[in-house]
C-alpha atoms as a PDB file:
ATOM      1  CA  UNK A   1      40.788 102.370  56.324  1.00  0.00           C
ATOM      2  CA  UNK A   2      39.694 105.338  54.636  1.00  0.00           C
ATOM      3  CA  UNK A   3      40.242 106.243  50.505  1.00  0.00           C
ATOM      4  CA  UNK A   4      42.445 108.746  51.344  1.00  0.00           C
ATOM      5  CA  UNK A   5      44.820 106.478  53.050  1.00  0.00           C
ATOM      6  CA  UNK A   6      45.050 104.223  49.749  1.00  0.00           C
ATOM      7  CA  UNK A   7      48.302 103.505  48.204  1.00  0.00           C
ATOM      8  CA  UNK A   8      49.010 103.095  44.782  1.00  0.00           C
ATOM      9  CA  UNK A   9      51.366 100.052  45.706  1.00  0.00           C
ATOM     10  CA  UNK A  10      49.720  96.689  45.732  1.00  0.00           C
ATOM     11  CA  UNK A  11      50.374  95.624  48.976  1.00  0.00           C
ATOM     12  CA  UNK A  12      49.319  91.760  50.316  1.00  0.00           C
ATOM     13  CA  UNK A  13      52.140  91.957  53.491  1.00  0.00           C
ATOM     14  CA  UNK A  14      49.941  93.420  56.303  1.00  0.00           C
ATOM     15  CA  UNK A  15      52.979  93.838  57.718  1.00  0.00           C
ATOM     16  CA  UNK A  16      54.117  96.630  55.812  1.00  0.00           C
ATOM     17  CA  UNK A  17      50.862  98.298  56.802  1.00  0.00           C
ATOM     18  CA  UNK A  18      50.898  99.678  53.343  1.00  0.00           C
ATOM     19  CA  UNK A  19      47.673 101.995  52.064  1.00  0.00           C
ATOM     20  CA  UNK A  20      45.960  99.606  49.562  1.00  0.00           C
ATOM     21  CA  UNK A  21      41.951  98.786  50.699  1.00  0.00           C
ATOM     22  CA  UNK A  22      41.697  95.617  52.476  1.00  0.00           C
ATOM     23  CA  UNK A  23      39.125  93.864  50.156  1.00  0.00           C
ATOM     24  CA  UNK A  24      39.138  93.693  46.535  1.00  0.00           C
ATOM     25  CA  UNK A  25      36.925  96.394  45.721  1.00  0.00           C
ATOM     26  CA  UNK A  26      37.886  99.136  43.150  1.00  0.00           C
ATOM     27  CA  UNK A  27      38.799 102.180  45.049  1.00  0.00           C
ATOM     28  CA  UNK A  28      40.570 104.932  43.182  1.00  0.00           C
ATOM     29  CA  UNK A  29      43.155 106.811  44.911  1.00  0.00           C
ATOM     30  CA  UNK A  30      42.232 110.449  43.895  1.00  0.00           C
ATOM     31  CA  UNK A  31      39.463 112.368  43.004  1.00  0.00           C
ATOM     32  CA  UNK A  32      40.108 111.443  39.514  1.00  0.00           C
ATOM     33  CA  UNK A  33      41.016 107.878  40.183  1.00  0.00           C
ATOM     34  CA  UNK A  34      37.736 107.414  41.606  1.00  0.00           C
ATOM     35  CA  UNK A  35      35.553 109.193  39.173  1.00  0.00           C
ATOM     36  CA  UNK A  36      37.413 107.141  36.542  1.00  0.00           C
ATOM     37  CA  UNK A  37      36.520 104.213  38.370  1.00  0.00           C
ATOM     38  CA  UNK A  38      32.882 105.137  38.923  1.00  0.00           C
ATOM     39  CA  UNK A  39      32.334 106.054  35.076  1.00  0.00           C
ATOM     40  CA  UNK A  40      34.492 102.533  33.935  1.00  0.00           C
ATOM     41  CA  UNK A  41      32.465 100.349  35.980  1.00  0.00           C
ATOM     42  CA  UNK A  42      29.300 102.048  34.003  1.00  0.00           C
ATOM     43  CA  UNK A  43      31.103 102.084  30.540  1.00  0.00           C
ATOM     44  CA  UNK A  44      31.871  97.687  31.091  1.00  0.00           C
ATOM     45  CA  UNK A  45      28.147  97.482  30.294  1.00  0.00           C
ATOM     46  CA  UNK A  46      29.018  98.338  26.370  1.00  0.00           C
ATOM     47  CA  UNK A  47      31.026  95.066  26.462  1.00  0.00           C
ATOM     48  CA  UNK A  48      27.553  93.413  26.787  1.00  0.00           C
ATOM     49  CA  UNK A  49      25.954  95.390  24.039  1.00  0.00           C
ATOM     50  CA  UNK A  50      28.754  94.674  22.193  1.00  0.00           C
ATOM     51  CA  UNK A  51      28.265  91.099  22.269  1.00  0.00           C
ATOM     52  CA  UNK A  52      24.817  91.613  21.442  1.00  0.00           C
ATOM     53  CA  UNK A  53      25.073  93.741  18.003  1.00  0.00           C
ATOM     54  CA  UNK A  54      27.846  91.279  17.344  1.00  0.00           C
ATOM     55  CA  UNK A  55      25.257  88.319  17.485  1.00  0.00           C
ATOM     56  CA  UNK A  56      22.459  90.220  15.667  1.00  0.00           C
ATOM     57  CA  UNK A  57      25.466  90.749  13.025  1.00  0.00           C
ATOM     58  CA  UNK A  58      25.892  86.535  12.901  1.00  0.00           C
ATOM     59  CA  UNK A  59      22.046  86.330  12.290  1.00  0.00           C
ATOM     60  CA  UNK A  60      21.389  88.773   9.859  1.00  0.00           C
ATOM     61  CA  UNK A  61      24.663  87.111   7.844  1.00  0.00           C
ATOM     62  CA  UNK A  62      24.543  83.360   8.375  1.00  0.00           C
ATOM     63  CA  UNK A  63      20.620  83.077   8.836  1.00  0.00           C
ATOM     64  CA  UNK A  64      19.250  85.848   6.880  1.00  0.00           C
ATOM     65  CA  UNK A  65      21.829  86.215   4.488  1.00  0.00           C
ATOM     66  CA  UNK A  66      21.208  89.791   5.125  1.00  0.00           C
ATOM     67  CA  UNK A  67      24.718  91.348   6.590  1.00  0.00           C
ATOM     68  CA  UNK A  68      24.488  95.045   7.681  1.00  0.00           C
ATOM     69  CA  UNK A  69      27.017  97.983   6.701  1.00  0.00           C
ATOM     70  CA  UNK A  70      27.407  99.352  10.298  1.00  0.00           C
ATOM     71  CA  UNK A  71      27.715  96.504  12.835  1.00  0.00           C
ATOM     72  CA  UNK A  72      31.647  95.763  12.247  1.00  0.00           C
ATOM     73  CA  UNK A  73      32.744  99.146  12.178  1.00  0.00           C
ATOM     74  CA  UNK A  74      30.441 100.043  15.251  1.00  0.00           C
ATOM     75  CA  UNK A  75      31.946  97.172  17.199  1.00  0.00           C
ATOM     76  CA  UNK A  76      35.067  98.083  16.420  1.00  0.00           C
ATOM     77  CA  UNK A  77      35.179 101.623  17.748  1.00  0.00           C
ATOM     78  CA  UNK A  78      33.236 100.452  20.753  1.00  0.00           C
ATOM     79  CA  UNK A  79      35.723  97.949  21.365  1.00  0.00           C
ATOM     80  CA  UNK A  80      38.950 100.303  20.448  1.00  0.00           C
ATOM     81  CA  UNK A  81      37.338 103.425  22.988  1.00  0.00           C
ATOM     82  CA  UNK A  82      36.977 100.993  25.558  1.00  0.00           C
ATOM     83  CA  UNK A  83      40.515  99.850  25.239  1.00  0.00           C
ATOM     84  CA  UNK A  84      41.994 102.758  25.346  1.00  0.00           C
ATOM     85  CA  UNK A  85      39.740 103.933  28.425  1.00  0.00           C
ATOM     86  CA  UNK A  86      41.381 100.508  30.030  1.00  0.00           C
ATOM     87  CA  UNK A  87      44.521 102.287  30.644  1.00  0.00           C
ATOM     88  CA  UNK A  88      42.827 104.762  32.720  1.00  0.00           C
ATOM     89  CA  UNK A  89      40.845 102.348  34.715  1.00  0.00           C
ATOM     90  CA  UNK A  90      44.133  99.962  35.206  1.00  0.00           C
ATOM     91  CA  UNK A  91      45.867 103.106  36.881  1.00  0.00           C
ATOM     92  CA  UNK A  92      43.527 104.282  38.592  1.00  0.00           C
ATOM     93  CA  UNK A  93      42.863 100.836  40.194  1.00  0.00           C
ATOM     94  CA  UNK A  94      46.243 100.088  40.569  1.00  0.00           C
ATOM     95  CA  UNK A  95      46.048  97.005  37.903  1.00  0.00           C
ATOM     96  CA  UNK A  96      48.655  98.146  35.707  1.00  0.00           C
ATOM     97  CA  UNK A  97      51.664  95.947  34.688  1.00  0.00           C
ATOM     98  CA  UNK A  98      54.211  95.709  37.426  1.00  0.00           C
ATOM     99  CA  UNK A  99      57.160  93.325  38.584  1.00  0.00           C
ATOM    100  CA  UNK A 100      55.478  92.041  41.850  1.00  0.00           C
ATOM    101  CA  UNK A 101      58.709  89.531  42.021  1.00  0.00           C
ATOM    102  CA  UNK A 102      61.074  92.469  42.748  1.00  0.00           C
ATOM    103  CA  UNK A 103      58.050  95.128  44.231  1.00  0.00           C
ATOM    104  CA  UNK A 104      56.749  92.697  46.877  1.00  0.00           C
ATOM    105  CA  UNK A 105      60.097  91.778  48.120  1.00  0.00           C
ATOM    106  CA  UNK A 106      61.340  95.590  49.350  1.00  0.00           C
ATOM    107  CA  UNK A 107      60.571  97.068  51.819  1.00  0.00           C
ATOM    108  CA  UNK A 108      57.595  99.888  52.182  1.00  0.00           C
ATOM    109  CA  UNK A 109      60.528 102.695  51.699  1.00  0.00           C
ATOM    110  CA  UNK A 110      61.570 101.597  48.195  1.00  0.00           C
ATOM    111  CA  UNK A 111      58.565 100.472  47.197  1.00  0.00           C
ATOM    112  CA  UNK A 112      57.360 104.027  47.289  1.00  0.00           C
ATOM    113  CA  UNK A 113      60.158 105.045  45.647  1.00  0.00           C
ATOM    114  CA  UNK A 114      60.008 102.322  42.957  1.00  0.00           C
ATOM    115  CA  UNK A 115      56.172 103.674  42.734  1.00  0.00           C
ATOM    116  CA  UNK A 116      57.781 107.220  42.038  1.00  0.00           C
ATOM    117  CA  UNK A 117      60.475 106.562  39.254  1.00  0.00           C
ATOM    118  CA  UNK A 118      56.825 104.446  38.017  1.00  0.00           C
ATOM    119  CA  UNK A 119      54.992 107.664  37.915  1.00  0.00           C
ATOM    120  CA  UNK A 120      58.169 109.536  36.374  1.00  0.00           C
ATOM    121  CA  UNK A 121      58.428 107.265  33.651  1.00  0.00           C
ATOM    122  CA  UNK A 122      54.771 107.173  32.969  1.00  0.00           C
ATOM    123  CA  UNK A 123      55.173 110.747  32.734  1.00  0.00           C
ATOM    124  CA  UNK A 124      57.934 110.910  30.183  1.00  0.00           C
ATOM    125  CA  UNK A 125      55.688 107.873  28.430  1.00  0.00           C
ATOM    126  CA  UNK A 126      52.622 110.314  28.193  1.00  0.00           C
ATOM    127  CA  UNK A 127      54.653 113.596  27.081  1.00  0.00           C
ATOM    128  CA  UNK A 128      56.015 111.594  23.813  1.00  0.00           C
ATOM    129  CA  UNK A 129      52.248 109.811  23.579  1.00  0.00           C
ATOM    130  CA  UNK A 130      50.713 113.517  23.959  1.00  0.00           C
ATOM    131  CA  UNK A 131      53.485 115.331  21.316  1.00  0.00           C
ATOM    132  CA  UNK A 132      52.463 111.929  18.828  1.00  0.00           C
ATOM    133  CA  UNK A 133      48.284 112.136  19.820  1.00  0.00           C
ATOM    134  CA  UNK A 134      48.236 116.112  19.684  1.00  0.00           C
ATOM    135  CA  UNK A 135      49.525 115.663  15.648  1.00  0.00           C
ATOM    136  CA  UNK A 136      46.933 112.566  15.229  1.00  0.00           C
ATOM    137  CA  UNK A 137      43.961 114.198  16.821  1.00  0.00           C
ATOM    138  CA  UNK A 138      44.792 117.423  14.543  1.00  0.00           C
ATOM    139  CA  UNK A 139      45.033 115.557  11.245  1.00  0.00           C
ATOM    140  CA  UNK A 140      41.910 113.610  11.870  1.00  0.00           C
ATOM    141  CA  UNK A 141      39.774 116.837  12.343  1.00  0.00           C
ATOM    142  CA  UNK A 142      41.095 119.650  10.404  1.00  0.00           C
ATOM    143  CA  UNK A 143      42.014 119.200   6.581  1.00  0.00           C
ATOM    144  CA  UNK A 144      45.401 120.365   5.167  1.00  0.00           C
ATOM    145  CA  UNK A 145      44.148 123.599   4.406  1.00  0.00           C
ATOM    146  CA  UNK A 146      42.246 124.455   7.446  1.00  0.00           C
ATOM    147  CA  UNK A 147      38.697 123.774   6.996  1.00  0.00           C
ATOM    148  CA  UNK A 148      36.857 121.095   9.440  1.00  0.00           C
ATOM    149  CA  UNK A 149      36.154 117.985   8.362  1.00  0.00           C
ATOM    150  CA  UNK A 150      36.192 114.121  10.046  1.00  0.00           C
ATOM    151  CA  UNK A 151      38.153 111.828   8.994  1.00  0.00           C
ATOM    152  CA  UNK A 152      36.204 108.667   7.962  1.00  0.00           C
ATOM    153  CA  UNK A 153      36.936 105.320   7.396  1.00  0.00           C
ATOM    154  CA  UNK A 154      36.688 105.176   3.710  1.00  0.00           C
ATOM    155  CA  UNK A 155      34.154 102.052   3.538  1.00  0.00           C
ATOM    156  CA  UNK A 156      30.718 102.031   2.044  1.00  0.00           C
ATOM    157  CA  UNK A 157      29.093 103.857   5.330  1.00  0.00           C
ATOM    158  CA  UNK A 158      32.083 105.614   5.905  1.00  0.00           C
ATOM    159  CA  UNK A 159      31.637 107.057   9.501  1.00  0.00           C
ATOM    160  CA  UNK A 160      33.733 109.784  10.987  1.00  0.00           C
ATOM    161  CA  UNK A 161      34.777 106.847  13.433  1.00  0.00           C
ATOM    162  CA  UNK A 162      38.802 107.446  13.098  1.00  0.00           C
ATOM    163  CA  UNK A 163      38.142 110.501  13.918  1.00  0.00           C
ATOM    164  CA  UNK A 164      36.449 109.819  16.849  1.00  0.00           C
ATOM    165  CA  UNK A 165      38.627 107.278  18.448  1.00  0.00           C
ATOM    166  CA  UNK A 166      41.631 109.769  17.477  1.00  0.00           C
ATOM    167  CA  UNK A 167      40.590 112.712  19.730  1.00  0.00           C
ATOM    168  CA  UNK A 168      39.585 110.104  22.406  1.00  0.00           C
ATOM    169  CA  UNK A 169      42.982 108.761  22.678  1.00  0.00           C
ATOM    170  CA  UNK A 170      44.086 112.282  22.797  1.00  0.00           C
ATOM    171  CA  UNK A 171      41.953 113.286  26.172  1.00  0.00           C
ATOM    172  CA  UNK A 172      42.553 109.642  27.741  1.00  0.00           C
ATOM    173  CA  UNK A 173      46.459 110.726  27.259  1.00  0.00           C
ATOM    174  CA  UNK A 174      46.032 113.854  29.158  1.00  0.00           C
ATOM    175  CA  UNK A 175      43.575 112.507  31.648  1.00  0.00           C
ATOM    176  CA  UNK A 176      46.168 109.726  32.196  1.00  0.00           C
ATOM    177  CA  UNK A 177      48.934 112.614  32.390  1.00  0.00           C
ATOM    178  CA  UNK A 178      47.145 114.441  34.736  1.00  0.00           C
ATOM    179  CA  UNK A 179      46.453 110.882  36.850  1.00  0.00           C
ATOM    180  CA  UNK A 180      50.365 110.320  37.043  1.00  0.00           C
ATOM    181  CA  UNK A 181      51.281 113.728  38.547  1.00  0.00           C
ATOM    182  CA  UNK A 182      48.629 113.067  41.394  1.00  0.00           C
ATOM    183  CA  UNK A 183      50.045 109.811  41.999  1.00  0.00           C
ATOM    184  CA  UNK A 184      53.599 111.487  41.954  1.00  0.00           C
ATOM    185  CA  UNK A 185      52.848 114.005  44.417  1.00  0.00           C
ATOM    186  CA  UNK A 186      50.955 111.795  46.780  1.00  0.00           C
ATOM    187  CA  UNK A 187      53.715 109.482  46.844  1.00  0.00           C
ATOM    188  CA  UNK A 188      56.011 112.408  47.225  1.00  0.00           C
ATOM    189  CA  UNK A 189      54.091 113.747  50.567  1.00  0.00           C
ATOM    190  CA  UNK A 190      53.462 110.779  51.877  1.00  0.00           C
ATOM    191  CA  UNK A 191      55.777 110.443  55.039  1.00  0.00           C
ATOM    192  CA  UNK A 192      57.804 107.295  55.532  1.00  0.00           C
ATOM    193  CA  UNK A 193      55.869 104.205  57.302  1.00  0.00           C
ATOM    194  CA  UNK A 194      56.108 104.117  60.556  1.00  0.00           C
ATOM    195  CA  UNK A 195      57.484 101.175  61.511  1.00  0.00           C
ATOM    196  CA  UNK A 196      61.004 102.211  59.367  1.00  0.00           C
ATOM    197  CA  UNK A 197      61.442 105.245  60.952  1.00  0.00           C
ATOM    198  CA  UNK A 198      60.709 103.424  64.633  1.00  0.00           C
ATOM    199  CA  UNK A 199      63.272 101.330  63.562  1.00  0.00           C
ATOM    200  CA  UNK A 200      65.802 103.941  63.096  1.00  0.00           C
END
């Protein structure tokens, strides 16, 4: 079964000879689903390093009664990125939040179009979430009167890490915009399954 023959349905019934891969793996469903996929399965290894600047935190606290100024904060946006990165990977991969009680139970017809009123309310979900990001991203970079500067968090380091995180949840909103009208359109082409219209 090729990628290009991949639903973005879960489908476990092999009798509804649905498009999802056959094995577990990750596969994206687009282009973009599977470069997202490619560059999430790299960007899980920051979880690890994570954990690891976490622990030298405990040591240089509790042992060497030492604590930095940049380990919380740095974990934090690390953590908060990845988060909001998760959204992308979960759609892509198909891992998002669904009713499988009701979903599984249809058949392949209206589960494609329960997949498309999914994709048109993601889309009214990301035009409100772009309007609100546009506004945060804006306010984080540019200073009431115009001039460029980051917005910072205020504490003794004080990175521009608000900043940051703000414009990435701006381009993970579009990205993830962009990701619902290609799984809109795909499930728009895609012709009806076979075996419903033999049954016809």
């Amino acid at each position: 079964m090729s990628a290009a023959n991949l639903s973005s349905g879960p489908e476990l019934n092999p009798d509804h000879g649905d498009l999802l891969p056959e094995s577990d793996e990750d596969i994206g469903f687009t282009r973009l689903d599977r470069a997202i996929v490619w560059l999430g399965k790299r960007l899980s290894l920051v979880f690890a390093v994570i954990v690891l600047v976490s622990f030298y935190e405990i040591v240089q606290r509790y042992v060497l009664n030492s604590p930095t100024l940049w380990v919380h904060e740095t974990v934090t946006f690390a953590g908060a990125t990845l988060f909001v990165l998760g959204g992308l990977y979960a759609l892509a991969t198909d891992r998002h939040v669904r009713i499988v009680l009701i979903y599984d139970a249809v058949s392949p017809r209206i589960q494609r179009w329960l997949r498309v009123v999914h994709h048109l309310f993601g889309l009214a979900f990301c035009s409100m979430m772009l309007y609100a990001s546009w506004f945060m991203a804006q306010g984080a970079v540019r200073a009431p009167w115009g001039a460029w500067r980051l917005e910072t968090s205020g504490s003794a380091w004080n990175p521009p890490f608000p900043a940051f995180l703000k414009v990435i949840i701006l381009v993970a909103i579009v990205i993830m915009t962009l990701q619902f009208v290609l799984h809109l359109i795909r499930d728009l082409r895609r012709p009806a399954p076979t075996r419903e219209i033999d049954d016809v």
